[in-house]
N, C-alpha and C. Protein backbone atom coordinates (compact mmCIF):
# COMPACT_ATOMS: atom_id res chain seq x y z
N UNK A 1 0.83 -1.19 0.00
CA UNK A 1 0.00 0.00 0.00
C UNK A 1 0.88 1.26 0.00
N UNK A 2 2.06 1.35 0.35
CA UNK A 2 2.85 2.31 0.52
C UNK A 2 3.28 2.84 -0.58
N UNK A 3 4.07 1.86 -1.42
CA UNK A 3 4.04 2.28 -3.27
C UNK A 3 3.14 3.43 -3.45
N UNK A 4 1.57 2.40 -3.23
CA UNK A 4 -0.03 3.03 -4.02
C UNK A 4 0.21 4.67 -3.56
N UNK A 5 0.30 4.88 -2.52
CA UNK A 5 0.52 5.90 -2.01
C UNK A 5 1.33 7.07 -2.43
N UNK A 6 2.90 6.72 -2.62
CA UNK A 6 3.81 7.08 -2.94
C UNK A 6 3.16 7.53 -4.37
N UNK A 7 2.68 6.26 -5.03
CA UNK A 7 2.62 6.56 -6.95
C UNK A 7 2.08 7.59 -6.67
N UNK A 8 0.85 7.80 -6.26
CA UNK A 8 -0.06 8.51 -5.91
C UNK A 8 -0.13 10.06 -5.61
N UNK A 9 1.29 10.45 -5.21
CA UNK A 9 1.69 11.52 -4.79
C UNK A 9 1.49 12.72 -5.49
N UNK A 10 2.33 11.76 -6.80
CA UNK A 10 2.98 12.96 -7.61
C UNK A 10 1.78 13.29 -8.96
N UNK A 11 2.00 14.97 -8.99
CA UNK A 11 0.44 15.43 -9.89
C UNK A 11 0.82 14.81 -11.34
N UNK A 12 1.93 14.59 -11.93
CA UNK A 12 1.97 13.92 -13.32
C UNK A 12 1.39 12.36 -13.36
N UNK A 13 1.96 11.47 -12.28
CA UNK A 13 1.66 9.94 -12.39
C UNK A 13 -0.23 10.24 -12.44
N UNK A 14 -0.50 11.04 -11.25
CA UNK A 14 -2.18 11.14 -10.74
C UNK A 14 -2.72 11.92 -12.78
N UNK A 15 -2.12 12.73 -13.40
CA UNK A 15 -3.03 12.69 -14.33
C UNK A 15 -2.52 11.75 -15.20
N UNK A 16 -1.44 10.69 -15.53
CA UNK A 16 -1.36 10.02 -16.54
C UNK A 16 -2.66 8.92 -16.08
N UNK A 17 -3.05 8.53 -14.97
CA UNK A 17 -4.70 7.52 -14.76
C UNK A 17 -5.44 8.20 -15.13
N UNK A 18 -5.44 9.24 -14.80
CA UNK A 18 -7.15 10.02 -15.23
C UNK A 18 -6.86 9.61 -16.62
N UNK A 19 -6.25 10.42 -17.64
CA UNK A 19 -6.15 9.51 -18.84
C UNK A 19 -6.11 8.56 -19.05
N UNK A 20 -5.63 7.22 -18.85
CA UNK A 20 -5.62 6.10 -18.47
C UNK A 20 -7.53 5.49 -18.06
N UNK A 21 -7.90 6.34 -17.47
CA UNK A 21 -9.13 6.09 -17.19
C UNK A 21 -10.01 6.00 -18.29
N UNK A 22 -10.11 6.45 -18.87
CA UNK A 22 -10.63 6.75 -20.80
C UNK A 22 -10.63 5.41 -21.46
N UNK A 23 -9.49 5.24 -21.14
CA UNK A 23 -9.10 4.05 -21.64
C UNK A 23 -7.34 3.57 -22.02
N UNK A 24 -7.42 2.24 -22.16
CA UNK A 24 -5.84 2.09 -22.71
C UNK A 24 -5.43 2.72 -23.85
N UNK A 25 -4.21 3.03 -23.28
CA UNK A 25 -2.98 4.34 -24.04
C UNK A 25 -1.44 3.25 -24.47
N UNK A 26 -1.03 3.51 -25.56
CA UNK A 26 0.55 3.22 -25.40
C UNK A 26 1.14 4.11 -25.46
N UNK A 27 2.66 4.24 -24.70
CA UNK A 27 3.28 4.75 -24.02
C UNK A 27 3.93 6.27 -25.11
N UNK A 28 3.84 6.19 -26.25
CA UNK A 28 3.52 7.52 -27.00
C UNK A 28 2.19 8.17 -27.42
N UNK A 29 0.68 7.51 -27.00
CA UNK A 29 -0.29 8.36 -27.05
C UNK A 29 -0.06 8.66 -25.83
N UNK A 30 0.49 8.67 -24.71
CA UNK A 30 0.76 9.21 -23.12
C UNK A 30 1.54 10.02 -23.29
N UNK A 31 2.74 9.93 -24.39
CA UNK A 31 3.66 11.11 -24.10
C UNK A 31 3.16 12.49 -24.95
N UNK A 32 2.26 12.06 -26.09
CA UNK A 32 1.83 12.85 -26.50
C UNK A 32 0.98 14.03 -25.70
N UNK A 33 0.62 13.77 -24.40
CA UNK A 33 -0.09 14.20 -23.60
C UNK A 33 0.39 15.04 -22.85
N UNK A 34 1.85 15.30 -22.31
CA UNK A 34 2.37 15.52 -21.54
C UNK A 34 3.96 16.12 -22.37
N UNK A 35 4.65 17.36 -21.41
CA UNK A 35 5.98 17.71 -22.00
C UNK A 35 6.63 17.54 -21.39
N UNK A 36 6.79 16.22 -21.42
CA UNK A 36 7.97 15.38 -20.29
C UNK A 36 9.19 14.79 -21.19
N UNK A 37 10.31 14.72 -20.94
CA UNK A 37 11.64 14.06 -21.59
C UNK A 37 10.57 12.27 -21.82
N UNK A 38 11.28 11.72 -22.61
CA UNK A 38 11.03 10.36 -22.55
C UNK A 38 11.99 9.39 -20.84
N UNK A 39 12.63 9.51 -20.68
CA UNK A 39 12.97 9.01 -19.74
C UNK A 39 12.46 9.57 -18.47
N UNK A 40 11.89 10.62 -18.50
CA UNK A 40 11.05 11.47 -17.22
C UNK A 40 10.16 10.33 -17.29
N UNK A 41 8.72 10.33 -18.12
CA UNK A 41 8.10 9.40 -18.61
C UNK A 41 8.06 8.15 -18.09
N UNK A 42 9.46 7.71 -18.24
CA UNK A 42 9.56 5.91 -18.15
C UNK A 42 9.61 5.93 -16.87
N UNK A 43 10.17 6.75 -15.89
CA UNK A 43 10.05 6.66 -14.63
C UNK A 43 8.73 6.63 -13.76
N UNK A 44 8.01 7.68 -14.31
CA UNK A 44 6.60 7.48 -13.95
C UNK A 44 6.10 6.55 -14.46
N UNK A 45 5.93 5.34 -15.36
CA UNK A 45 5.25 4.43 -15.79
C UNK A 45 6.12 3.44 -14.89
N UNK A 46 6.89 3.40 -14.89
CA UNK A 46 7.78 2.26 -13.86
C UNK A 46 7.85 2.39 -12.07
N UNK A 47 7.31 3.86 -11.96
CA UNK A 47 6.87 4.19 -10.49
C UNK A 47 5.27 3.17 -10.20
N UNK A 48 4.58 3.57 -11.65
CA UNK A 48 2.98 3.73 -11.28
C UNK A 48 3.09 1.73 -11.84
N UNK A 49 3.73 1.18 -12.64
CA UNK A 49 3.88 -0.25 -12.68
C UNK A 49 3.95 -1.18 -11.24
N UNK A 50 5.24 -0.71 -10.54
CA UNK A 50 5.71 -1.30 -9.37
C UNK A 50 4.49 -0.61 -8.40
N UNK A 51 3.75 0.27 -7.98
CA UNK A 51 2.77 -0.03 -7.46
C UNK A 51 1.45 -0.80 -7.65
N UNK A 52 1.27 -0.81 -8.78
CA UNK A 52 0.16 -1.95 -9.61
C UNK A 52 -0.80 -1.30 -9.77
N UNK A 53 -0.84 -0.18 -10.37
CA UNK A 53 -1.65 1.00 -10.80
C UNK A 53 -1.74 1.44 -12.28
N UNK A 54 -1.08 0.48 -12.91
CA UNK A 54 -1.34 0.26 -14.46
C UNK A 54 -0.28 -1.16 -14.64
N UNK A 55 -0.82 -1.52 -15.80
CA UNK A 55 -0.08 -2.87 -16.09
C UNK A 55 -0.03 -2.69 -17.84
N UNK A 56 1.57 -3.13 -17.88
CA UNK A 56 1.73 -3.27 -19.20
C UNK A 56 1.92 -4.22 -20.14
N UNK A 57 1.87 -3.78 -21.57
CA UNK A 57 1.54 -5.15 -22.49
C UNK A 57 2.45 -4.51 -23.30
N UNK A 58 3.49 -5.23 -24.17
CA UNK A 58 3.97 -5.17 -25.41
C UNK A 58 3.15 -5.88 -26.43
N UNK A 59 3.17 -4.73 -27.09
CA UNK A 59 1.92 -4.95 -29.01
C UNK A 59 3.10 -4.57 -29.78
N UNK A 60 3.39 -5.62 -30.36
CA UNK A 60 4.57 -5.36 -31.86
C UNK A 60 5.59 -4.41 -31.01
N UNK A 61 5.69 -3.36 -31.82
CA UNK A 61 6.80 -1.83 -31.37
C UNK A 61 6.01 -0.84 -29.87
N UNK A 62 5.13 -1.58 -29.55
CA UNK A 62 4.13 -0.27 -28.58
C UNK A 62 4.33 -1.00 -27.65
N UNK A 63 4.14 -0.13 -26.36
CA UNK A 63 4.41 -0.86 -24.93
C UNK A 63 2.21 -0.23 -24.80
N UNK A 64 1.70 -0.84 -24.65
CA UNK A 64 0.27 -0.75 -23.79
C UNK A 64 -0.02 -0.65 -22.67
N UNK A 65 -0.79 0.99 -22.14
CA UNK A 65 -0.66 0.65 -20.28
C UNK A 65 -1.67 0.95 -20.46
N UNK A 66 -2.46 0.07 -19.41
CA UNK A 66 -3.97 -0.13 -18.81
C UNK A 66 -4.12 0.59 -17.21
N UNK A 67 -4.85 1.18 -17.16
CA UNK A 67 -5.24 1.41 -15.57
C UNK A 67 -5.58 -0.18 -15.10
N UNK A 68 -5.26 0.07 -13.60
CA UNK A 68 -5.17 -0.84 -12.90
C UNK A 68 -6.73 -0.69 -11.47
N UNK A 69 -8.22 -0.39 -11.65
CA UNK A 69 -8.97 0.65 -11.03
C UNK A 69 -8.63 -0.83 -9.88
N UNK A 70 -9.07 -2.21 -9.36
CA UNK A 70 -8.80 -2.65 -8.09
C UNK A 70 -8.13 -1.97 -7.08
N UNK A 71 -6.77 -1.55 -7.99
CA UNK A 71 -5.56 -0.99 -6.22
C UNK A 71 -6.02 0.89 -6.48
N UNK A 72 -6.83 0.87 -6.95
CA UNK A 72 -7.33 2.42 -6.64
C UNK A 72 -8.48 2.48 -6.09
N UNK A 73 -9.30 1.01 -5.97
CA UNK A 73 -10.25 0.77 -4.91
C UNK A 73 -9.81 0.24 -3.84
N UNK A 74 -8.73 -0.37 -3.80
CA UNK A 74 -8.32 -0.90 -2.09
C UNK A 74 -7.47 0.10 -1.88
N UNK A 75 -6.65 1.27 -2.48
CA UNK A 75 -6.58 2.34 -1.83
C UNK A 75 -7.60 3.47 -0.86
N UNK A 76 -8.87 3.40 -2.02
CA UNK A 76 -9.75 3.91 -1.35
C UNK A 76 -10.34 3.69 -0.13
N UNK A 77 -10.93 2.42 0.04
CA UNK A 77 -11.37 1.68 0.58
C UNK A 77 -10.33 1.52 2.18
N UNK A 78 -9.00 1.72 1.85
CA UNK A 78 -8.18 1.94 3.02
C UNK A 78 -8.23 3.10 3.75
N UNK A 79 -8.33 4.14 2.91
CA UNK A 79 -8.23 5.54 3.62
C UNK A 79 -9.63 5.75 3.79
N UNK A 80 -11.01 5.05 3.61
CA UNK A 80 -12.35 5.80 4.41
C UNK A 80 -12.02 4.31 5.31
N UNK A 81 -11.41 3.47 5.50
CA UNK A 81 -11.64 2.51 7.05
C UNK A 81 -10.86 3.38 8.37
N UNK A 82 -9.59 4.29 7.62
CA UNK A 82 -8.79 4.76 8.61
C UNK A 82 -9.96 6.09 8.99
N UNK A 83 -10.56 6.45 8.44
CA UNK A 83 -11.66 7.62 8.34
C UNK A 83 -12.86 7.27 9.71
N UNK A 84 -12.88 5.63 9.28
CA UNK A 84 -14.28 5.07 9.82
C UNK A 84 -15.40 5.74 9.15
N UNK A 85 -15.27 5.55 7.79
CA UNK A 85 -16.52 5.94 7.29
C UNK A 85 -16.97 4.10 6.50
N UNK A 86 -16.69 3.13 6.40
CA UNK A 86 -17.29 1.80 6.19
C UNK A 86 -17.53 1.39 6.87
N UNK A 87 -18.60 0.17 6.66
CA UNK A 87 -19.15 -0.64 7.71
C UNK A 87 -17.71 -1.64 7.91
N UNK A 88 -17.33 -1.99 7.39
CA UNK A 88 -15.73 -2.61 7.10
C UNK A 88 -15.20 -2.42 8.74
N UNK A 89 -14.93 -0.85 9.16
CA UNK A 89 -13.87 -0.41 9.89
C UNK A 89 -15.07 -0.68 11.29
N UNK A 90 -16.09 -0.81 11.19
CA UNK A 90 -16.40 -0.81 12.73
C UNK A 90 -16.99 -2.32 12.96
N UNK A 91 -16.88 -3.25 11.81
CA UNK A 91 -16.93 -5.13 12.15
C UNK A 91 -16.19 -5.92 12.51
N UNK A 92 -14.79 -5.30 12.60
CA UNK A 92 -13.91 -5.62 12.33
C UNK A 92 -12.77 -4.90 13.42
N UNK A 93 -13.12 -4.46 14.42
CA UNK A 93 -12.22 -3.34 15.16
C UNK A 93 -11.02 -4.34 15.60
N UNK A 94 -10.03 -3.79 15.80
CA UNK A 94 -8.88 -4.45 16.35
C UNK A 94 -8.27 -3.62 17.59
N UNK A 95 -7.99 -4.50 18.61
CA UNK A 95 -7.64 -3.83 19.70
C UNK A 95 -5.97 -3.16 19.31
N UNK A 96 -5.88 -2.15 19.89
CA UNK A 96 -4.25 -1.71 19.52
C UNK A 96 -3.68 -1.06 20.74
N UNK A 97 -2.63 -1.81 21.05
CA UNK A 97 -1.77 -1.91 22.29
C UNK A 97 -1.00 -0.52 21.86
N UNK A 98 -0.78 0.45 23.05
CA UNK A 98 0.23 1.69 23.27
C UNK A 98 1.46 1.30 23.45
């Protein structure tokens, strides 16, 4: 979860999903999007990979990245239990030692 987080941080990785959200992109309709170096780029796709927040496919010459929406629902889903806004966080309480 810490990755998710981390990916999560930064405002370029957070709009390459929103695009991503649309639908699947390869990795030059993404750069087309953005005025980033190509290796700026690969870092954020290899940040937002290793958290599991898109997953990629090689097609012929194209690398294909898909949003990944599961770990952007068990992200969610983590931060309203720490909230206590699910029924989740109050079935489930765990005692926690000081």
């Amino acid at each position: 979860m810490k990755d998710t987080f981390s990916a999560l941080s930064d405002p370029t990785r957070r709009a390459i999903l929103r695009l991503l959200r649309r639908g699947s992109r390869t990795a030059g309709e993404i750069a087309d999007e953005f005025e980033l170096s190509k290796p700026t780029l690969s870092h954020h796709f290899r940040v937002l990979e290793a958290a599991g927040l898109v997953r990629s496919e090689k097609r012929g010459t194209s690398v294909v990245f898909t949003l990944q929406t599961n770990v952007l629902e068990d992200a969610a889903a983590e931060l309203l239990e720490l909230a206590g806004k699910t029924p989740a966080a109050s079935s489930h309480k765990k005692k926690v030692r000081s």
